[in-house]
Protein backbone atom coordinates (compact mmCIF):
# COMPACT_ATOMS: atom_id res chain seq x y z
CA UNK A 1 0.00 0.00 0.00
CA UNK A 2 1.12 3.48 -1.04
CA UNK A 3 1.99 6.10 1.59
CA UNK A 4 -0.94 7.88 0.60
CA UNK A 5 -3.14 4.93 1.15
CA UNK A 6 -1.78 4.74 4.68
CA UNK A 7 -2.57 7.56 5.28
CA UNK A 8 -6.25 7.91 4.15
CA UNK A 9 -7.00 4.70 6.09
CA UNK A 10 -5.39 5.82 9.04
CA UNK A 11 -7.43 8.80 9.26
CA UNK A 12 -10.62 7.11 8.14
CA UNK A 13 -9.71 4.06 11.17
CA UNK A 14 -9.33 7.08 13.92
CA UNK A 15 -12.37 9.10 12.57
CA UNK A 16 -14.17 5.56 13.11
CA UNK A 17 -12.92 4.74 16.28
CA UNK A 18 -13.20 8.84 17.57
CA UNK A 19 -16.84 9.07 16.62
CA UNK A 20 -17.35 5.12 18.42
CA UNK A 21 -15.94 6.73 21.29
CA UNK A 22 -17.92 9.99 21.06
CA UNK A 23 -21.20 8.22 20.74
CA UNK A 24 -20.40 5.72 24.15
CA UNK A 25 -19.60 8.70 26.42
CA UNK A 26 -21.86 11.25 24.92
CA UNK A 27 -25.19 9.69 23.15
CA UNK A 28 -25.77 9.44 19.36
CA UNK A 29 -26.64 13.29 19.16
CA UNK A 30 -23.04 14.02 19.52
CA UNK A 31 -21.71 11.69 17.11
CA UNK A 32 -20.08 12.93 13.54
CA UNK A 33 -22.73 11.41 11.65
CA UNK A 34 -25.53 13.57 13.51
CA UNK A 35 -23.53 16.86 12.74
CA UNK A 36 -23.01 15.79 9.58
CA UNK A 37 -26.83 15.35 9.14
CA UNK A 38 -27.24 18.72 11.07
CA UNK A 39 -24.74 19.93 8.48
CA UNK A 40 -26.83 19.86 5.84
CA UNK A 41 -29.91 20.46 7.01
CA UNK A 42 -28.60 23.78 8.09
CA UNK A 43 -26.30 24.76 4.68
CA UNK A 44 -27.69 22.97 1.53
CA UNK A 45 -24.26 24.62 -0.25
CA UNK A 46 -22.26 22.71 1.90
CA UNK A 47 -23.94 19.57 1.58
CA UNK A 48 -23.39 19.97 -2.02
CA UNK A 49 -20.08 20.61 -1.77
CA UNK A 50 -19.33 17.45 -0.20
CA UNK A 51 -21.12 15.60 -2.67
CA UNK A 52 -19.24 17.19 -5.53
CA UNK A 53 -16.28 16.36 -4.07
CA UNK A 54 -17.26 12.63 -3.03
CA UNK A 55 -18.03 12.63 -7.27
CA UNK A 56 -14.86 14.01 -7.87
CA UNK A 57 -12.93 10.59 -6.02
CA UNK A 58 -15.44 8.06 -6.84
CA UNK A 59 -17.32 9.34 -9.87
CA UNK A 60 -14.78 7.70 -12.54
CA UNK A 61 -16.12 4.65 -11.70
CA UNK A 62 -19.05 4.68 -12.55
CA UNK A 63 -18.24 6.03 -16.39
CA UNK A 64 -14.60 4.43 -16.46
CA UNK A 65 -12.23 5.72 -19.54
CA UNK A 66 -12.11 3.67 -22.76
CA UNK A 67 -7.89 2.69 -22.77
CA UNK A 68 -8.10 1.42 -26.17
């Protein structure tokens, strides 16, 4: 795996295990998912913003480049 993989999964494992340990001590409504739901709800833009940005990393595969 690539540094840069490492990296990304490292920080996806300890936003995991943070928002576990978030949600034990302090209840579901202070978890990361419920502010990100909160989030949007509150700024539309910013939801969008997200989303355009999840299509930016993801969205090639779902219309993949002909390499012939």
């Amino acid at each position: 795996m690539s540094k840069t993989g490492i990296v990304v999964f490292g920080t996806l494992l300890a936003a995991t295990l943070y928002d576990l340990a978030v949600i034990v001590v302090g209840g579901v409504p202070s978890s990361v998912s419920q502010f990100i739901t909160d989030t949007a709800a509150a700024s539309p833009l910013q939801s969008f913003c997200c989303g355009a940005l999840c299509a930016h990393f993801f969205g090639w595969m779902m219309f993949p480049r002909d390499t012939k």
